[in-house]
C-alpha atoms as a PDB file:
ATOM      1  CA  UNK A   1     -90.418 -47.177-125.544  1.00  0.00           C
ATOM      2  CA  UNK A   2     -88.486 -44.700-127.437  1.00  0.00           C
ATOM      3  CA  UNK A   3     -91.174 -43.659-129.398  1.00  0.00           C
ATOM      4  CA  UNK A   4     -93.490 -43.475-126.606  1.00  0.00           C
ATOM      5  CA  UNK A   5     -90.534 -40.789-124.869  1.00  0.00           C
ATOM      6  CA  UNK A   6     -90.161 -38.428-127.739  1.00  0.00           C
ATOM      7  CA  UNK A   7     -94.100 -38.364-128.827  1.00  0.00           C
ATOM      8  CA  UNK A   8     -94.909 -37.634-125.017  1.00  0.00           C
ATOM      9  CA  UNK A   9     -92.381 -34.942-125.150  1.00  0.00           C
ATOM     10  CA  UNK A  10     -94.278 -33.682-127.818  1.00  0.00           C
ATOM     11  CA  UNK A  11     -97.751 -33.412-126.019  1.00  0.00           C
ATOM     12  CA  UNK A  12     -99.186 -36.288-128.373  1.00  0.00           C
ATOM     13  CA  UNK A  13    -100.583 -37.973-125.374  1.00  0.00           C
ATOM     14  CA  UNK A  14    -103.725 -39.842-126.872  1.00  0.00           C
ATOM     15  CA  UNK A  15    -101.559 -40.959-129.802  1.00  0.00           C
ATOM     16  CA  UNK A  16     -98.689 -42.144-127.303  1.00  0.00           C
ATOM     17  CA  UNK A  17    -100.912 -44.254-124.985  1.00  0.00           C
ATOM     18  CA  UNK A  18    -101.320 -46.603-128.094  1.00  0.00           C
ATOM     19  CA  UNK A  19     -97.929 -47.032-128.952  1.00  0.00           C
ATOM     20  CA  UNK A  20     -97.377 -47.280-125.376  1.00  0.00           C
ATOM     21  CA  UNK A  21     -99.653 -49.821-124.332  1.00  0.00           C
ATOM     22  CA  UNK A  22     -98.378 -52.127-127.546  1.00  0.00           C
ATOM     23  CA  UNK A  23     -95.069 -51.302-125.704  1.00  0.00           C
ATOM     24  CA  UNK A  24     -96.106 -53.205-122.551  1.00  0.00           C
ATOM     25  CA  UNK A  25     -97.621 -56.169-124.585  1.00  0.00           C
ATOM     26  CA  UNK A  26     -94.594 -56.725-126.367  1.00  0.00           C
ATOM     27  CA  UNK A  27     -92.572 -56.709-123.591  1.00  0.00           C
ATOM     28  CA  UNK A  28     -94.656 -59.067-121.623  1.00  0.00           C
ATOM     29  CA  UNK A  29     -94.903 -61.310-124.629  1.00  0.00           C
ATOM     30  CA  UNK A  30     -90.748 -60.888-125.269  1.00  0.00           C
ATOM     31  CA  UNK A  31     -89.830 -60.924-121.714  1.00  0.00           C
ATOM     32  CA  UNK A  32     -92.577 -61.983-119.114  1.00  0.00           C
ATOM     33  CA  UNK A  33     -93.762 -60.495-116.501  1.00  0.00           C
ATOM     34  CA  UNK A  34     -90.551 -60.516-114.534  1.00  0.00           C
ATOM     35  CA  UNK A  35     -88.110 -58.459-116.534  1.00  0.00           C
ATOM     36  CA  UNK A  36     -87.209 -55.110-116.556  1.00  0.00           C
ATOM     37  CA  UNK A  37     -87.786 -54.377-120.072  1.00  0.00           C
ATOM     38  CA  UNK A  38     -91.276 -55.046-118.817  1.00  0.00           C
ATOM     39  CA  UNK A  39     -91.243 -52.905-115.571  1.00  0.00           C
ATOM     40  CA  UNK A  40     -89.680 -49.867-117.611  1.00  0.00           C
ATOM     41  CA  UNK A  41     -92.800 -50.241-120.234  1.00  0.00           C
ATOM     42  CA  UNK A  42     -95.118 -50.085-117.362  1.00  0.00           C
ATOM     43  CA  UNK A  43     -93.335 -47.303-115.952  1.00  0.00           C
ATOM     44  CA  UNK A  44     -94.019 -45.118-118.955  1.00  0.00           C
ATOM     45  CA  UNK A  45     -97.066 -46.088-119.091  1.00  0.00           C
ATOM     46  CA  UNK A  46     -98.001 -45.026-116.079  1.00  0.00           C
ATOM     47  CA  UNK A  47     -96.170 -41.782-116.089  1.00  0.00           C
ATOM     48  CA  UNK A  48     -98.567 -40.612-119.785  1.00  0.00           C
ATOM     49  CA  UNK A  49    -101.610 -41.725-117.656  1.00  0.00           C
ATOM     50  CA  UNK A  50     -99.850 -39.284-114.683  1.00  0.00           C
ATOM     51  CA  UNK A  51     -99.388 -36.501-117.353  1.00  0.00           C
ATOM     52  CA  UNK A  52    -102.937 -36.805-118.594  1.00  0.00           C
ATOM     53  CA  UNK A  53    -104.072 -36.868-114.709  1.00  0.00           C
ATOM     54  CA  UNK A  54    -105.449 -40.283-114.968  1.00  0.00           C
ATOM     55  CA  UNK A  55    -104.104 -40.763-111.556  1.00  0.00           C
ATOM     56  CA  UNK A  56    -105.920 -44.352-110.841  1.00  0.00           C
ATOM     57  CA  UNK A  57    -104.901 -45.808-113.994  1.00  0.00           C
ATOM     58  CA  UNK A  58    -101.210 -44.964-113.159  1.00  0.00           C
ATOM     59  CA  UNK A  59    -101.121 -45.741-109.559  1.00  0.00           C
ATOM     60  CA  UNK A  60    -101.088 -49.873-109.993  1.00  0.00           C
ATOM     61  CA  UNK A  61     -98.846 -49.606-112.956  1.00  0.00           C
ATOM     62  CA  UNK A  62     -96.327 -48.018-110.889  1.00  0.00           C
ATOM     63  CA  UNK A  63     -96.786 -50.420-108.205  1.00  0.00           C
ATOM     64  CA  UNK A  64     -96.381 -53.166-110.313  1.00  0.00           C
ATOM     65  CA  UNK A  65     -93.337 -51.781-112.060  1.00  0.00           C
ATOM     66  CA  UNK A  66     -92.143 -51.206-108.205  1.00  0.00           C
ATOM     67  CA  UNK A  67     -93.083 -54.554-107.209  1.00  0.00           C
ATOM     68  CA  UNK A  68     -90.999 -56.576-110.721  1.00  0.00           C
ATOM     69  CA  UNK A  69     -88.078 -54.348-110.124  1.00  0.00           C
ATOM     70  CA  UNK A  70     -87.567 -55.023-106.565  1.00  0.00           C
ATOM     71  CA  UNK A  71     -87.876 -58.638-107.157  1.00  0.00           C
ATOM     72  CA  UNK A  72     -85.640 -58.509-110.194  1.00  0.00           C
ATOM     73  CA  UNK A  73     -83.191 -56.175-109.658  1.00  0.00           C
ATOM     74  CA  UNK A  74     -83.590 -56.071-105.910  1.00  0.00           C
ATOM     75  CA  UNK A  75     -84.023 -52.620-103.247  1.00  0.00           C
ATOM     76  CA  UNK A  76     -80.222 -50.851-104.150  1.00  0.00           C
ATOM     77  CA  UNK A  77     -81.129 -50.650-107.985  1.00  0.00           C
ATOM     78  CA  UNK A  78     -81.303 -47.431-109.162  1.00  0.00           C
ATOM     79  CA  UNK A  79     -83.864 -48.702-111.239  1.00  0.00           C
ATOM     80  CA  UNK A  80     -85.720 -49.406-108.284  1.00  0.00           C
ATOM     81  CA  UNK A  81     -85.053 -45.891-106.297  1.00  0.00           C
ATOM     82  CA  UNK A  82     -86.783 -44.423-109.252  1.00  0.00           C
ATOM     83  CA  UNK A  83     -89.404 -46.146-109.743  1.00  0.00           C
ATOM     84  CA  UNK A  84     -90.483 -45.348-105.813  1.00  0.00           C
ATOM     85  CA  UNK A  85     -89.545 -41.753-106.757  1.00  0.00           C
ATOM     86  CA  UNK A  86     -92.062 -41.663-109.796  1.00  0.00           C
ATOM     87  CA  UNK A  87     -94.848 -43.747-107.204  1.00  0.00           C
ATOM     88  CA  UNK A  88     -93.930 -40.358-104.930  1.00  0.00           C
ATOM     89  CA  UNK A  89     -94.539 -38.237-107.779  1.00  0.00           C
ATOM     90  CA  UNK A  90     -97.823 -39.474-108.438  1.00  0.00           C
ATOM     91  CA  UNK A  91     -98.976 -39.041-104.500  1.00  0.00           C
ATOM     92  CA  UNK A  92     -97.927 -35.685-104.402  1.00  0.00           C
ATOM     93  CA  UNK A  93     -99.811 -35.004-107.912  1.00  0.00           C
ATOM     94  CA  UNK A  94    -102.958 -36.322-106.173  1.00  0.00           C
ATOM     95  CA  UNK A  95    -102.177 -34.529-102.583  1.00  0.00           C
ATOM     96  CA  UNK A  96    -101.403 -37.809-100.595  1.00  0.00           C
ATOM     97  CA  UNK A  97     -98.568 -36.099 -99.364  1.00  0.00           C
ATOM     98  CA  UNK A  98     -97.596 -38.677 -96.416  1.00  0.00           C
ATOM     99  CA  UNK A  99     -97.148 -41.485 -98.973  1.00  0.00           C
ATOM    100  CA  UNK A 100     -95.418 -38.891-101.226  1.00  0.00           C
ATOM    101  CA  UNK A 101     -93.047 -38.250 -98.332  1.00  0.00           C
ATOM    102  CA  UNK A 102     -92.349 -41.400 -97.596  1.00  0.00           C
ATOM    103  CA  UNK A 103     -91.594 -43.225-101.259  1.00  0.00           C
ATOM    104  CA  UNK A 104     -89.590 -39.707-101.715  1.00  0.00           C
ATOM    105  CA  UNK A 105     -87.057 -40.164 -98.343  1.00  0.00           C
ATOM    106  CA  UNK A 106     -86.807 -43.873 -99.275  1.00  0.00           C
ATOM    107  CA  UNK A 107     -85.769 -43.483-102.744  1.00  0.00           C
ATOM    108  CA  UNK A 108     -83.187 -40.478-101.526  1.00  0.00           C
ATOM    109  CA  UNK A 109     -82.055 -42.970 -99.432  1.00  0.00           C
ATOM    110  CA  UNK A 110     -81.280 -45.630-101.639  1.00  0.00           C
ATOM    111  CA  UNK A 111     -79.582 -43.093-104.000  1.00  0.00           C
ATOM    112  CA  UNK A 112     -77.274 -41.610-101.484  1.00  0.00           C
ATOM    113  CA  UNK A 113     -76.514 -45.572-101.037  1.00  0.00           C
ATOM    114  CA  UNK A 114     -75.335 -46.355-104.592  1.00  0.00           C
ATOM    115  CA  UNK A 115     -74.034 -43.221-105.419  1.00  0.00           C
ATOM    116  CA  UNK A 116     -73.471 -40.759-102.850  1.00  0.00           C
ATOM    117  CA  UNK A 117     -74.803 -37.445-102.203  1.00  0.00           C
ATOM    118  CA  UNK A 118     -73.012 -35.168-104.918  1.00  0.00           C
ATOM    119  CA  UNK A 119     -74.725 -36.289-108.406  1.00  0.00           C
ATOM    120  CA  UNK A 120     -77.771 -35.744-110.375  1.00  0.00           C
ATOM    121  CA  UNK A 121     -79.776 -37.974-109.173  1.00  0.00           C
ATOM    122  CA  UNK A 122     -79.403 -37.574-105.844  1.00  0.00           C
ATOM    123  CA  UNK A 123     -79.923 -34.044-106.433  1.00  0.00           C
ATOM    124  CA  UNK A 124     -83.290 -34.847-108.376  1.00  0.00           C
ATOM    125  CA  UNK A 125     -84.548 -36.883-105.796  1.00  0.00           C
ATOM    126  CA  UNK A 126     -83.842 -34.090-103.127  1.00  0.00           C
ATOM    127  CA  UNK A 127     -85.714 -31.655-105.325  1.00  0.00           C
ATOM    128  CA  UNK A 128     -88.892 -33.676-105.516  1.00  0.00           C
ATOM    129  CA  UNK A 129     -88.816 -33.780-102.191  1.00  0.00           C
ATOM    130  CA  UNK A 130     -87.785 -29.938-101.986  1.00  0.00           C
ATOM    131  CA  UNK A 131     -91.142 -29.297-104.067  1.00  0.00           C
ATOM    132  CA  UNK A 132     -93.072 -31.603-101.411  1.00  0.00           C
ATOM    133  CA  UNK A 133     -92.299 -29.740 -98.721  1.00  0.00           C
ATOM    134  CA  UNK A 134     -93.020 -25.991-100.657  1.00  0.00           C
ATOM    135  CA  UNK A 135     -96.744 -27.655-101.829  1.00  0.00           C
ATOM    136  CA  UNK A 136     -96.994 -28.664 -97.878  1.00  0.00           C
ATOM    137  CA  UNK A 137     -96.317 -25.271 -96.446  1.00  0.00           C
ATOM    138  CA  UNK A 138     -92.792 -26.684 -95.044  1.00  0.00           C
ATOM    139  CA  UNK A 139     -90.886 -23.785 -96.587  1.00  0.00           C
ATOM    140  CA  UNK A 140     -87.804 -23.736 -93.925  1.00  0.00           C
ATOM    141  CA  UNK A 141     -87.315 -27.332 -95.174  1.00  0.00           C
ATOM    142  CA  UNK A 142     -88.146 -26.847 -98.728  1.00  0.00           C
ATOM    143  CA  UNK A 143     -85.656 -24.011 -99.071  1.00  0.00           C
ATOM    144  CA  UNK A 144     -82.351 -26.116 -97.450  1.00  0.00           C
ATOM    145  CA  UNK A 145     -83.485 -28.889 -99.719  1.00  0.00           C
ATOM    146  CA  UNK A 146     -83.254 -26.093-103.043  1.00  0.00           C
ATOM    147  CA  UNK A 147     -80.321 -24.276-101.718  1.00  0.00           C
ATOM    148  CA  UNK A 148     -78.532 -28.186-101.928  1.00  0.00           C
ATOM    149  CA  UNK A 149     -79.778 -29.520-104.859  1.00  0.00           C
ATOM    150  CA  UNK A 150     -77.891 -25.766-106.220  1.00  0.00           C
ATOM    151  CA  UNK A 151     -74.720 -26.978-104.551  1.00  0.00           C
ATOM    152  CA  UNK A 152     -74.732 -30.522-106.035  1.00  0.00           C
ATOM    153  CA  UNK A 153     -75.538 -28.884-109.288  1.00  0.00           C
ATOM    154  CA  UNK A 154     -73.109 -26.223-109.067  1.00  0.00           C
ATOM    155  CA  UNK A 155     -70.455 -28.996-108.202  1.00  0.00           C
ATOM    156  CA  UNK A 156     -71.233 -31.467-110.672  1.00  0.00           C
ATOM    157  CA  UNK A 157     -72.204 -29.600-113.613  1.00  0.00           C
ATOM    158  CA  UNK A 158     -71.431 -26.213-113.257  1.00  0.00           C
ATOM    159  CA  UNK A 159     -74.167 -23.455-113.075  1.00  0.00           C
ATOM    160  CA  UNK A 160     -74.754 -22.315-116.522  1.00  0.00           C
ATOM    161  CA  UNK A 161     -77.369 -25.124-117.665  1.00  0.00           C
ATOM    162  CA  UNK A 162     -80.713 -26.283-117.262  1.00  0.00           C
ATOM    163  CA  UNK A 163     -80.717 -28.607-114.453  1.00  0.00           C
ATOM    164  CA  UNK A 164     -79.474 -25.744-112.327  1.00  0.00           C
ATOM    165  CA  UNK A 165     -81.670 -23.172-114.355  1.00  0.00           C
ATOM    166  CA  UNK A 166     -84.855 -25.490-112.861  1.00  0.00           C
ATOM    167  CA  UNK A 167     -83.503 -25.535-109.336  1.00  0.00           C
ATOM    168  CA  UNK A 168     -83.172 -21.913-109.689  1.00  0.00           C
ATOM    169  CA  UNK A 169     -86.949 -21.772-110.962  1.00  0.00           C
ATOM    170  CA  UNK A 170     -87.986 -23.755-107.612  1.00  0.00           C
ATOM    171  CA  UNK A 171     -85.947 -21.408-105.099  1.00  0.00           C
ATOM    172  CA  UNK A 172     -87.362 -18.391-106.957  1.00  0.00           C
ATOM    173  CA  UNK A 173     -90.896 -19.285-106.773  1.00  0.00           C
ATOM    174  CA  UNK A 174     -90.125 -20.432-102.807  1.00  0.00           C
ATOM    175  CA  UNK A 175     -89.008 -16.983-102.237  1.00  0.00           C
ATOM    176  CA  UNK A 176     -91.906 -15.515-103.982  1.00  0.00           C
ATOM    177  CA  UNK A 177     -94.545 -17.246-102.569  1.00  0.00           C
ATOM    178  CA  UNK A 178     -93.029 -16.323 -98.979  1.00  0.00           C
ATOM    179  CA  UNK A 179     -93.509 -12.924 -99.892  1.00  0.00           C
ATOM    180  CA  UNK A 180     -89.320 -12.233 -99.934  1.00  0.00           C
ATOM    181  CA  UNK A 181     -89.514 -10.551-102.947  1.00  0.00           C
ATOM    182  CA  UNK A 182     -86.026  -8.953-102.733  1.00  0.00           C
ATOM    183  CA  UNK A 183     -84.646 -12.753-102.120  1.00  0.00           C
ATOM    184  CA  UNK A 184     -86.551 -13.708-105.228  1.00  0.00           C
ATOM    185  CA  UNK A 185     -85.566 -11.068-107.501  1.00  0.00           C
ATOM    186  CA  UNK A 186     -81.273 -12.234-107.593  1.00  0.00           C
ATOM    187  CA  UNK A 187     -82.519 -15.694-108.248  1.00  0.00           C
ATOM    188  CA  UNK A 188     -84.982 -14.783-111.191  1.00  0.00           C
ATOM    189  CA  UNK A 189     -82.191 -12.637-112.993  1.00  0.00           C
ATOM    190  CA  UNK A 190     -79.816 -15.490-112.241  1.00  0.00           C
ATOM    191  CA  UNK A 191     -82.062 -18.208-114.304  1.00  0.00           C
ATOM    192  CA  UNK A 192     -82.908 -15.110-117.078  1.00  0.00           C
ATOM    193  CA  UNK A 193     -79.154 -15.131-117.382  1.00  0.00           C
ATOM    194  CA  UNK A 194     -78.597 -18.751-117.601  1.00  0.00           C
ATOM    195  CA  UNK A 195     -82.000 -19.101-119.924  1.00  0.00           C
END
């Protein structure tokens, strides 16, 4: 699974799906079906065919991977809360944006349950959802959703790094795509800076 991480970050997609799918045998033959190990190697899976916009091949791998966690580790995992925010992920990438909505506010919801409101991946979650809402035309909602995931960031980590470099990124092209170009501008130089 390591190897399937760090060769996807490198774009070798056809190459990874291999090494990926031997991933998910082994852990099925290691494991079973009802392990995590296994649900994380489908989860991969399913997020290379996502990359390469094989949308129907990754759909019932992250269902599965939904379906062993919740069973396994049960619905207040964090485990679990991602795996319904990758599912959410994939619906917005194929413009099912009600399901998207919904797997994104239930997996916010169980994050803000196990670990509050002020931490990464709450703020992650509330991003996703953030870009949701721009892609929908819901830009009142999509901007409070950026203009909090900066305040989590800002409080956790500080704002000279990437994580709050991206949110900046999102707000900015909000702004742009509104047409409030001299709201825009302060945040591009902002993430220049940071960049």
């Amino acid at each position: 699974n390591k190897q399937v991480i760090e060769l996807n970050k490198q774009g070798k997609f056809n190459e990874t799906i291999v090494i990926a799918e031997k991933a998910v045998d082994a852990a099925k033959n290691e494991f079973g079906v009802n392990n995590n190990y296994f649900a994380s190697s489908l989860n991969n899976l399913a997020y290379l065919y996502e990359n390469m916009a094989k949308y129907e091949k990754a759909k019932p791998l992250y269902i599965q991977a939904i379906e062993i966690r919740k069973k396994v580790l049960g619905e207040t995992h964090p485990s679990y809360a991602l795996s319904l925010n990758n599912l959410a992920s994939l619906y917005l990438n194929m413009g099912e944006y009600e399901n998207a909505e919904t797997f994104f506010l239930t997996s916010l919801e169980i994050t803000k349950k196990i670990s509050g409101d002020n931490n990464l991946e709450y703020a992650i979650s509330l991003s996703n959802l953030g870009n949701l809402y721009s892609t929908t035309g819901e830009y009142e909602k999509a901007e409070s959703m950026n203009l909090q995931v900066l305040k989590i960031i800002k409080s956790v980590s500080g704002d000279n790094n990437l994580d709050y470099a991206t949110s900046l990124n999102n707000l900015g092209n909000l702004y742009f795509v509104r047409g409030w170009y001299e709201k825009a501008e302060p945040v591009y130089l902002k993430l220049l800076e940071i960049l």
